[in-house]
Structure formats: structure tokens, C-alpha cells
C-alpha atoms as a PDB file:
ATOM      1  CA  UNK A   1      14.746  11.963  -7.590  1.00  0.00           C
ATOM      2  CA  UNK A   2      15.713  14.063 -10.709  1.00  0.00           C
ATOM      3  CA  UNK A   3      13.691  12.384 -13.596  1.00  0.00           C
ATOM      4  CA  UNK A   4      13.785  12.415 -17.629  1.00  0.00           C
ATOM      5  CA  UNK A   5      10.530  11.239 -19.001  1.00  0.00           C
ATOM      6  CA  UNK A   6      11.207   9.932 -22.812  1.00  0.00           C
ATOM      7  CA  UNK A   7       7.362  10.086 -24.102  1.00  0.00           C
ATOM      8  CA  UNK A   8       4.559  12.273 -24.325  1.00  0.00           C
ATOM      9  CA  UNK A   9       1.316   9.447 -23.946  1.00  0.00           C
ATOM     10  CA  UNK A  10      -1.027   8.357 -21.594  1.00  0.00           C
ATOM     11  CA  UNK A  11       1.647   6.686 -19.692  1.00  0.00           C
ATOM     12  CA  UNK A  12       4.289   8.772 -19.778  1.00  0.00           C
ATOM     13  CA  UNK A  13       1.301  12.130 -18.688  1.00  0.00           C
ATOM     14  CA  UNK A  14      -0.328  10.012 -15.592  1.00  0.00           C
ATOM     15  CA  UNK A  15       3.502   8.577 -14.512  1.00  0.00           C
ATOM     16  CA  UNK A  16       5.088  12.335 -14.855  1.00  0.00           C
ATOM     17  CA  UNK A  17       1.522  13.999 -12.612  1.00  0.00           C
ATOM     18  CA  UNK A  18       2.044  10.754 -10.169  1.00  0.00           C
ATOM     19  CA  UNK A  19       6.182  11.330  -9.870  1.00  0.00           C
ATOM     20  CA  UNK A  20       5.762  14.956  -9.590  1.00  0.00           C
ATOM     21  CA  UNK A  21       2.601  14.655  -6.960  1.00  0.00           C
ATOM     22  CA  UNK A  22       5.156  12.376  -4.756  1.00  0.00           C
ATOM     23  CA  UNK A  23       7.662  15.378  -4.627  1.00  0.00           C
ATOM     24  CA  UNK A  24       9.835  13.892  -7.894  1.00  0.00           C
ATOM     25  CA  UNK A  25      11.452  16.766 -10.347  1.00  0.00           C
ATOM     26  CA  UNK A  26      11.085  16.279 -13.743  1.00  0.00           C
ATOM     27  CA  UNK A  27      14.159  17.749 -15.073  1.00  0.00           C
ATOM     28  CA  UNK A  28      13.146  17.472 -19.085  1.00  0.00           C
ATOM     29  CA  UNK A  29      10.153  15.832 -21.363  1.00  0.00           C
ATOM     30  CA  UNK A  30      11.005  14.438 -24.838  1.00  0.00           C
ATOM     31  CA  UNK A  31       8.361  14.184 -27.584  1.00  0.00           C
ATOM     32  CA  UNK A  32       9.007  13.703 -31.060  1.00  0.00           C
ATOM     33  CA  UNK A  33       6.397  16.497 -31.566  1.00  0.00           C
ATOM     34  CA  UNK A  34       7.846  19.636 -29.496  1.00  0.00           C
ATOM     35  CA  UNK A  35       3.950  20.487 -29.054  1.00  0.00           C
ATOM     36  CA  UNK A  36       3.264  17.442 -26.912  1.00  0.00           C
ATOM     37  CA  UNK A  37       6.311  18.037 -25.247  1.00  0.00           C
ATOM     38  CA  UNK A  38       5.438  21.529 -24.398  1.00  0.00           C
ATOM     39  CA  UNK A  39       2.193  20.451 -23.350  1.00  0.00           C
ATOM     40  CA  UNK A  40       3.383  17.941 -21.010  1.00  0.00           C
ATOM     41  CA  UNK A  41       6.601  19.871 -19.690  1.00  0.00           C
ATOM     42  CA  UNK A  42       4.256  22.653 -18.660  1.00  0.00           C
ATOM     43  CA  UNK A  43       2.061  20.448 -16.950  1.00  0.00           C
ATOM     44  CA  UNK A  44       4.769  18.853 -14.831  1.00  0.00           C
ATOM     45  CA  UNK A  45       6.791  22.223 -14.859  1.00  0.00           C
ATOM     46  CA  UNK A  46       9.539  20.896 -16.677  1.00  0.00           C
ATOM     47  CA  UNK A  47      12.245  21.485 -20.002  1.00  0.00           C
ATOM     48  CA  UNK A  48      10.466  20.104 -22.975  1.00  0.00           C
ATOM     49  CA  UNK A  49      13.198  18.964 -25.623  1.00  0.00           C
ATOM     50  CA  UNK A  50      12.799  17.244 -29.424  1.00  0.00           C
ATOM     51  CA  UNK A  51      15.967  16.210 -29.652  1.00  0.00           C
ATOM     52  CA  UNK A  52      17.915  13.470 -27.433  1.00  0.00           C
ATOM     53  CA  UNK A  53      20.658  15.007 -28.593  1.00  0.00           C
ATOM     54  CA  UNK A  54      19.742  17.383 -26.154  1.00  0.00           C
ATOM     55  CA  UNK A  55      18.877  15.191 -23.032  1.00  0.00           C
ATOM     56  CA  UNK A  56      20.296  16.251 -19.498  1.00  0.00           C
ATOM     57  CA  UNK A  57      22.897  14.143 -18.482  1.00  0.00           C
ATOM     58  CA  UNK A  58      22.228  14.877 -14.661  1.00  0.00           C
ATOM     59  CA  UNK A  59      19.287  12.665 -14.041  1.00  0.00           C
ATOM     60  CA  UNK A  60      18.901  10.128 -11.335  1.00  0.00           C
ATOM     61  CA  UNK A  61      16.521   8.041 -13.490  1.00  0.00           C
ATOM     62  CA  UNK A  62      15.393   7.784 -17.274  1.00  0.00           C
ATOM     63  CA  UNK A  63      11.930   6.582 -18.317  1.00  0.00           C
ATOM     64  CA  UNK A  64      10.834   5.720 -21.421  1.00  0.00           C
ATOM     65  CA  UNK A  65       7.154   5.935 -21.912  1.00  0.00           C
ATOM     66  CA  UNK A  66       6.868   5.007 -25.406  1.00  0.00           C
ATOM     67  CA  UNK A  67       5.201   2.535 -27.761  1.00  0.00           C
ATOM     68  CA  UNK A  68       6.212  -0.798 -27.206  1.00  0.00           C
ATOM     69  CA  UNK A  69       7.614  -0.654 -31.378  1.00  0.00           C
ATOM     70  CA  UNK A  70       9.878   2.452 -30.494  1.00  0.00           C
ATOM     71  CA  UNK A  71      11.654   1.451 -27.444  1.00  0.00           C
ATOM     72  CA  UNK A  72      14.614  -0.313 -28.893  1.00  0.00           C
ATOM     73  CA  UNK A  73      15.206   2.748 -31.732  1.00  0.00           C
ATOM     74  CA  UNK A  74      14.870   5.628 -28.700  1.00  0.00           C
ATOM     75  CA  UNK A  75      17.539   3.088 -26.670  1.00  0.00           C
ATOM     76  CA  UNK A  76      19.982   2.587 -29.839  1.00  0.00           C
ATOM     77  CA  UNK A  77      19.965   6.577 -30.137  1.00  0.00           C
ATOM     78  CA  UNK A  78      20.248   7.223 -26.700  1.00  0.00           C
ATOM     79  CA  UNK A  79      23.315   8.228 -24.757  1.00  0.00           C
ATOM     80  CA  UNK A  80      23.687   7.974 -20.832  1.00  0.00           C
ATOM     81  CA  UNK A  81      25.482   7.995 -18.518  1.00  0.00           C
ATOM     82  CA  UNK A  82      26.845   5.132 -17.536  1.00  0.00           C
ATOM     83  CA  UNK A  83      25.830   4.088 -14.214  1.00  0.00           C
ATOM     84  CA  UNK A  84      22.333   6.396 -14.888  1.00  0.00           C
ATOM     85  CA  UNK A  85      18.901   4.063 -14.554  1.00  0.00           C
ATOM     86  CA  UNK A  86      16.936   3.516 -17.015  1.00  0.00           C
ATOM     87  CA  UNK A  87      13.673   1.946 -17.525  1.00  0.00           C
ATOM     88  CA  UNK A  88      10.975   1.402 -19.955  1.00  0.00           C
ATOM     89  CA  UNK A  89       7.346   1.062 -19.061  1.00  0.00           C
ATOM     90  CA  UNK A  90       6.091  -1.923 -21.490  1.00  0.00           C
ATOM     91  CA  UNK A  91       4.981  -5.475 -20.630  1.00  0.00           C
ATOM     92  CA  UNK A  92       6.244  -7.491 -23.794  1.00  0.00           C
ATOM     93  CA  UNK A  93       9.193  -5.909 -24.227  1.00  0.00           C
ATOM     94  CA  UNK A  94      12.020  -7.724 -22.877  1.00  0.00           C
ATOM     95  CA  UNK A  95      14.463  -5.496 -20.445  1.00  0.00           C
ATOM     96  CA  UNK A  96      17.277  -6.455 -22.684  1.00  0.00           C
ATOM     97  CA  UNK A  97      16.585  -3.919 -24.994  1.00  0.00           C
ATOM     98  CA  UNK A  98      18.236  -1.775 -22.395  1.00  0.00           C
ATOM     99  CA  UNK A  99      21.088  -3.537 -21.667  1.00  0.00           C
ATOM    100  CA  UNK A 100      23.551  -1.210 -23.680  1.00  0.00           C
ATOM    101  CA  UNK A 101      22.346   2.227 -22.434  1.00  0.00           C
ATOM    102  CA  UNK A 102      23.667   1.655 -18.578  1.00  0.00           C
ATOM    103  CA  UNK A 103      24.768  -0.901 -16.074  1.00  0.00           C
ATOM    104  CA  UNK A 104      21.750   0.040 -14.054  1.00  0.00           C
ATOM    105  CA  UNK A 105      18.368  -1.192 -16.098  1.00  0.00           C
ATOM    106  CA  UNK A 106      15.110  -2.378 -15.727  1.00  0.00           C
ATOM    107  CA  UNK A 107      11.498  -2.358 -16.371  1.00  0.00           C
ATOM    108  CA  UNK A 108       8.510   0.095 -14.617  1.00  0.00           C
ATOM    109  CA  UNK A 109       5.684  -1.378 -15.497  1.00  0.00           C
ATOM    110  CA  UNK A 110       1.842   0.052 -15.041  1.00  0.00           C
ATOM    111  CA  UNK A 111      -0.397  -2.573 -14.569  1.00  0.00           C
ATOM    112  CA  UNK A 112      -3.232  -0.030 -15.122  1.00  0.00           C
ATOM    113  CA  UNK A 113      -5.400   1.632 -17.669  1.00  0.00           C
ATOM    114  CA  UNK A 114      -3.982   4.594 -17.915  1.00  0.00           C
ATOM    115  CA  UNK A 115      -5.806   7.664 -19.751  1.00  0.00           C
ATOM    116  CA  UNK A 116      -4.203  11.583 -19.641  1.00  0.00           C
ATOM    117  CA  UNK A 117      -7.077  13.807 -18.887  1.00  0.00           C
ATOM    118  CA  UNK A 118      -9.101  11.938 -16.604  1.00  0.00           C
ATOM    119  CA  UNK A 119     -10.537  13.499 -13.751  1.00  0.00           C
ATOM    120  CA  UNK A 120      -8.821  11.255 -11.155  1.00  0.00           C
ATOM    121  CA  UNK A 121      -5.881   8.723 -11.147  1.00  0.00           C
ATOM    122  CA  UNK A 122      -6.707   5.226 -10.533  1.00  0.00           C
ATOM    123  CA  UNK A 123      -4.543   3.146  -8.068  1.00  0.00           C
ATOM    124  CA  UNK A 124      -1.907   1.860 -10.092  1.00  0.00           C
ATOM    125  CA  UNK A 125      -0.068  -1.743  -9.352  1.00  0.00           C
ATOM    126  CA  UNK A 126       3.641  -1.224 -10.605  1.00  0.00           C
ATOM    127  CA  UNK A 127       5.709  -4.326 -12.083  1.00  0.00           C
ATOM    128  CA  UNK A 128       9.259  -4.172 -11.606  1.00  0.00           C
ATOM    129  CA  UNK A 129      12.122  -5.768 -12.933  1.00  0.00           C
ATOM    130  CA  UNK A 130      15.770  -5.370 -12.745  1.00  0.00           C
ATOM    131  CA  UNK A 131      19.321  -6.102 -13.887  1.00  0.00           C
ATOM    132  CA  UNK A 132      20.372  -6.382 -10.552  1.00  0.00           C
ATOM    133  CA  UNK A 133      19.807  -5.566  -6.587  1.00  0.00           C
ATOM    134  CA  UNK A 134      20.985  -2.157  -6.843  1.00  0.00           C
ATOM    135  CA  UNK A 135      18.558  -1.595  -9.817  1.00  0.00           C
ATOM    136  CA  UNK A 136      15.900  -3.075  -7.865  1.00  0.00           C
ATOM    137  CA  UNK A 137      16.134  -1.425  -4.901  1.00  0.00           C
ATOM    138  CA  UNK A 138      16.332   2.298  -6.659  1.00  0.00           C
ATOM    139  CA  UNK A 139      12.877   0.922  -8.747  1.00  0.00           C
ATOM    140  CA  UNK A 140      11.303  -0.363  -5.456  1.00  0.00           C
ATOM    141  CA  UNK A 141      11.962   2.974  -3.579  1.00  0.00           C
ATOM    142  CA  UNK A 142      10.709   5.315  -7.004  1.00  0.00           C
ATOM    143  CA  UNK A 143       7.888   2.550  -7.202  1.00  0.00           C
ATOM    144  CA  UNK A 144       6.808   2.974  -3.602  1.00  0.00           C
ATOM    145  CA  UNK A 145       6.240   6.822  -3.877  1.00  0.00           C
ATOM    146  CA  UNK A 146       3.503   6.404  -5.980  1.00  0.00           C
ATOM    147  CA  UNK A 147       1.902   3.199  -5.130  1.00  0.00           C
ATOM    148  CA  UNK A 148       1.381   0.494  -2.299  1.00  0.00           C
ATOM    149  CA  UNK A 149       1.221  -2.390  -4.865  1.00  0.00           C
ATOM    150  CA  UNK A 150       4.754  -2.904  -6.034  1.00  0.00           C
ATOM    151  CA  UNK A 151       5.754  -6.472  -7.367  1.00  0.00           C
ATOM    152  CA  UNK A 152       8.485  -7.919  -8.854  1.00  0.00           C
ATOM    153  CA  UNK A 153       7.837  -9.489 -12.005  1.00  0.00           C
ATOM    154  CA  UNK A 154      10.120 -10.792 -15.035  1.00  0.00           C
ATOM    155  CA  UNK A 155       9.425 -10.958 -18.486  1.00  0.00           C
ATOM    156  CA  UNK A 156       7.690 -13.853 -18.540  1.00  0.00           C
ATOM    157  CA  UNK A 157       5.477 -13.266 -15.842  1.00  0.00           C
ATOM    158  CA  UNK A 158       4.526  -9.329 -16.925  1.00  0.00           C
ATOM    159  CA  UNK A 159       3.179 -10.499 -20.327  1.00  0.00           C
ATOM    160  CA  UNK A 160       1.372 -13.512 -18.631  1.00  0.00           C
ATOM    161  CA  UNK A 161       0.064 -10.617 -16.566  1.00  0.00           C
ATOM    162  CA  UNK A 162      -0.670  -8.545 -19.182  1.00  0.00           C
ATOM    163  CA  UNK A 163      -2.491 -11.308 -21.604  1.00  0.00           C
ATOM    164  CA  UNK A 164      -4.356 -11.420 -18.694  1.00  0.00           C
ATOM    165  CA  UNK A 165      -5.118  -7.384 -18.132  1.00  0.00           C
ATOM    166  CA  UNK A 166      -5.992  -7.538 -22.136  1.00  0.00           C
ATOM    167  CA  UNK A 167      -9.107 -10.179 -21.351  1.00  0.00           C
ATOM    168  CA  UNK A 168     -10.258  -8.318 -18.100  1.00  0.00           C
ATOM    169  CA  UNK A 169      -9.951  -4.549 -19.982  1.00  0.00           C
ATOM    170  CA  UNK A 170      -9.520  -4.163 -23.352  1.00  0.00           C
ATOM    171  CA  UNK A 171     -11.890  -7.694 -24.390  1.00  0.00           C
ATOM    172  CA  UNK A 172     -14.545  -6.453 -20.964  1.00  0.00           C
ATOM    173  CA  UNK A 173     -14.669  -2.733 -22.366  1.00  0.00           C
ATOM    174  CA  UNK A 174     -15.417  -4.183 -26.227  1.00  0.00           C
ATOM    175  CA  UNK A 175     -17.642  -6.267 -25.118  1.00  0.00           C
ATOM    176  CA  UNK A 176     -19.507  -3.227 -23.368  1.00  0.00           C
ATOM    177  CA  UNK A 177     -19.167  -0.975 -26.888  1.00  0.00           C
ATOM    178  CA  UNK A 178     -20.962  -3.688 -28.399  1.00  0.00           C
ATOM    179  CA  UNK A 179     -23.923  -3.541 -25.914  1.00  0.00           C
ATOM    180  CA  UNK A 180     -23.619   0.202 -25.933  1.00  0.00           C
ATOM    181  CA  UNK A 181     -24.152   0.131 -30.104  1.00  0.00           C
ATOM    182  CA  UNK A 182     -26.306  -2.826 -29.491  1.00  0.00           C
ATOM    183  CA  UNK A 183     -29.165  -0.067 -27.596  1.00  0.00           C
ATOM    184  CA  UNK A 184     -28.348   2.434 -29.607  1.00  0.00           C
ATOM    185  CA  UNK A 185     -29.942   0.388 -32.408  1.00  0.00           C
ATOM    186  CA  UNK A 186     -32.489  -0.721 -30.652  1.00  0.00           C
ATOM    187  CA  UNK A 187     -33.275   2.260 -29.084  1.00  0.00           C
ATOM    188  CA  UNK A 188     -32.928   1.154 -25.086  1.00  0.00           C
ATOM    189  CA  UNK A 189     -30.925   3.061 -22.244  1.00  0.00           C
ATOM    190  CA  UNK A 190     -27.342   1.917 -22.007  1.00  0.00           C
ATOM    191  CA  UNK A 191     -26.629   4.070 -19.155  1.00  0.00           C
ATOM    192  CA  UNK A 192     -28.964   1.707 -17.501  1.00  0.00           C
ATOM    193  CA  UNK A 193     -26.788  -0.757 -17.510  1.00  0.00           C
ATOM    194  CA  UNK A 194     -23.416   0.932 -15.698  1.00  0.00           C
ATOM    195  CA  UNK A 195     -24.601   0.055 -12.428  1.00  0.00           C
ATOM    196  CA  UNK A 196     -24.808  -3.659 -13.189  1.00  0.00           C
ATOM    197  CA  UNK A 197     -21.181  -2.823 -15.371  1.00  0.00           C
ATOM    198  CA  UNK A 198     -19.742  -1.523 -11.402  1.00  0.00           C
ATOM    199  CA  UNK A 199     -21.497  -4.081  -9.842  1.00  0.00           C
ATOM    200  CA  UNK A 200     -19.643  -7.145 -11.052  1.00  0.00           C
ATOM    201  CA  UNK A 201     -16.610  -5.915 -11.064  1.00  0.00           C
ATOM    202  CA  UNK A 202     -17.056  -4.716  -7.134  1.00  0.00           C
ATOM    203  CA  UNK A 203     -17.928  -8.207  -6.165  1.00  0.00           C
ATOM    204  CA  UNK A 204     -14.425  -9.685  -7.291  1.00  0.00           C
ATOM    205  CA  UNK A 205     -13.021  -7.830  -3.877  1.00  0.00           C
ATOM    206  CA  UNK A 206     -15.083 -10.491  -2.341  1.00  0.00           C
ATOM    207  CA  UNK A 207     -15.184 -13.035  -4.232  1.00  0.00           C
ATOM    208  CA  UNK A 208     -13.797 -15.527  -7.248  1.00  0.00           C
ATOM    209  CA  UNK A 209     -14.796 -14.413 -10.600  1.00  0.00           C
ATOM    210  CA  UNK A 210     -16.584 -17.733 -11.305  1.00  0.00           C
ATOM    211  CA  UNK A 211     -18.635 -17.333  -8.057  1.00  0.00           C
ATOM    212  CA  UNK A 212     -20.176 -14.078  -9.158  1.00  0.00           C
ATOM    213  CA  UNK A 213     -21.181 -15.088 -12.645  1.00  0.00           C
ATOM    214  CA  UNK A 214     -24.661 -15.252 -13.146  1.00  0.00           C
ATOM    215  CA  UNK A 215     -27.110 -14.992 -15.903  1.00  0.00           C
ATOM    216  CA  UNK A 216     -29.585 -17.523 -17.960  1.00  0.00           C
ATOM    217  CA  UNK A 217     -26.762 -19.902 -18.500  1.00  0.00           C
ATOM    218  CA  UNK A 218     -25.795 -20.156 -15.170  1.00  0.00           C
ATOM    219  CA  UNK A 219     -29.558 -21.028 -14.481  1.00  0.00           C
ATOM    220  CA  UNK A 220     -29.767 -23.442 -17.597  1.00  0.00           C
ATOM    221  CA  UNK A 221     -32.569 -20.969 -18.120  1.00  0.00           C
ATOM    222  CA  UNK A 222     -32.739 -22.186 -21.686  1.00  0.00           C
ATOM    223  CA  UNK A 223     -35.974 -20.252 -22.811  1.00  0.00           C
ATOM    224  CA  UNK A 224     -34.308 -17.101 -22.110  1.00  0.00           C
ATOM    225  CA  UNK A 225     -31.268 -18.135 -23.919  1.00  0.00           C
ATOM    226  CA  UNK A 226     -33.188 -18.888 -26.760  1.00  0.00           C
ATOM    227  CA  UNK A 227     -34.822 -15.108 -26.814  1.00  0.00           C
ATOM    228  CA  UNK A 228     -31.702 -13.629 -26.898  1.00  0.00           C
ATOM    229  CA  UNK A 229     -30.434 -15.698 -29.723  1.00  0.00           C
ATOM    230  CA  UNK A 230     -33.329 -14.392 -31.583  1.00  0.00           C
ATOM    231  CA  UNK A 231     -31.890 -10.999 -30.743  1.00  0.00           C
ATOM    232  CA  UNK A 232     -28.981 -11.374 -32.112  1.00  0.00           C
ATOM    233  CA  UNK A 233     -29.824 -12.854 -35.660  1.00  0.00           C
END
């Protein structure tokens, strides 16, 4: 497939290197910054373009990769082809914000932590959702190059899902900055603890999350509990 990636991010980086390592051409990148852009485009061996003024009309599929805040202003200044897809990669953005760019539309979501620069890319569930059959079938294929974990998911159900990817990620990983200042402070090892960090999340390919919790208040070990309370004030 012949590919336009609107965005210059984390998302739009590890989607371009995954589209491109599945055989994909990426025709064009767009940043708003032509530096990004250049950076990216000569990554994934593409056109890098400022302007979508300037966007190639030839593409089998259009993906923008942006912040959740600038999709609907890149889609009101957009113009494609008609029957061209076009997607956008968010979870609480609805996929009506597309509806006036194409009669083929939908959502390509990530349901992954994506970071550009990392050493390796993760496995990466993809949430679809589409305007109709024909749009769902062209996501499924695109979705299946990169991934074995393709869903489809509507608007509803993708923020449900990503409420939920906020608590397991973005609360988990504060929650370990906290302990990681925490023995700073204190002066302990925090690297000490990224075994224990791998461990629990390895057992939930085995088992519930409420099964694997343990601790002093699993124990009503309330001695303990009381030390660490100290601790803390």
C-alpha cells in the first residue's frame, strides 16, 4: 500500500518503521516543523512536506498521527480524494471527525505505548473502526501486516479501552517514579526493584490481576502496614 503519514510523533515514527518493515511505501511525511519531517521521511525513505497543500493525491491510505486536539483542524484543511482512506490513530476522538474528507474512513488505533527511539518495537494490539465493510476490510488487511492482534472496536469501546490502558500505564509507571524518587531520597537501590516491576506484570499471562496481588494488606499484616505509614509521613 502507498501511504501518507500526517504526523511526526511517537505514533506516527513506530507506525511509519512498522508499515515500512511490512513492505508498505511511504509516499510523503507531513510535520508542521519541516525538521521533524525530514527526520522522519529519511528514516522511512520518504518525501517530507510542510504544507498539505502539497500532499500527494495518489495514496492508497492517509494516516493521521497527530494529537488528539489537532485532528479535526488537519481534517477541515485537508483535501482528498474522494474515495481515498483515511484514518486517525486516537482513542477519544470520535471517527466522525473524518466523515467529510472521504467516503472511505475510520479509526487505526495503537493500543500500545509507543516511544520513537527505542531499541525494539513492542507487539502492538491495533483497534479498528470503520464507516463501512469496505473500510474495514482495507484497515483489517493494513492492520494485519503489522500485528496478529487486530480488533474491532467503536468509539465507545476504544476509550473504555483506553481509560483502562491509562490505569495499567500511565497511573502503574507514576506510581513507579514515585518509588524511584522515593529511594533516591532515601538513598536505597531502585534498580532493585525492576525485577519485582517485570515480575507482576509477567504473571497476568497466567493469571487474574487480583490473584497475583500480594503484599502486607493482602496478609492483614498490619504491623508492617503500620511501618510503612511511618515512612511516608
Amino acid at each position: 500500500m502507498n501511504v501518507v503519514l500526517i504526523g511526526t510523533g511517537n505514533t506516527a515514527t513506530v507506525l511509519g518503521v512498522k508499515l515500512k518493515a511490512a513492505g508498505h511505501t511511504l509516499l510523503q511525511v507531513f510535520g508542521r516543523r519541516i525538521k521533524a519531517a525530514e527526520a522522519l521521511s529519511n528514516l522511512l525513505q520518504s518525501e517530507a512536506i510542510e504544507n498539505l497543500d502539497q500532499i500527494n493525491t495518489q495514496a492508497d491510505v492517509y494516516i493521521i498521527a497527530v494529537s488528539d486536539n489537532a485532528i479535526e483542524e488537519i481534517a477541515l484543511q485537508l483535501q482528498l480524494p474522494k474515495k481515498a482512506v483515511v484514518v486517525h490513530t486516537a482513542a477519544a476522538v470520535s471517527i466522525n471527525v473524518l466523515k467529510n474528507l472521504s467516503t472511505l474512513y475510520g479509526v487505526f488505533y495503537p493500543l500500545q505505548t509507543l516511544k520513537k527511539g527505542s531499541a525494539s518495537l513492542p507487539e502492538i494490539p491495533i483497534l479498528i473502526e470503520a464507516n463501512n465493510k469496505q473500510t474495514e476490510d482495507f484497515l483489517t488487511s493494513m492492520a494485519l501486516s503489522i500485528t496478529q492482534k487486530v480488533v474491532y472496536a467503536n468509539g465507545e469501546q476504544r476509550l473504555k479501552l483506553h481509560l483502562a490502558a491509562v490505569l495499567c500505564n500511565n497511573f502503574a509507571n507514576h506510581l513507579y517514579a514515585l518509588a524511584e524518587q522515593y529511594c533516591t531520597v532515601e538513598g536505597v537501590d531502585f534498580s532493585l526493584l525492576k525485577p519485582l516491576i517485570a515480575e507482576t506484570a509477567l504473571q497476568l499471562e497466567s493469571m487474574p490481576a487480583a490473584a497475583a496481588q500480594t503484599g502486607p494488606a493482602m496478609r492483614h499484616d498490619t504491623a508492617t502496614i503500620e511501618k510503612h505509614l511511618d515512612l511516608l509521613s
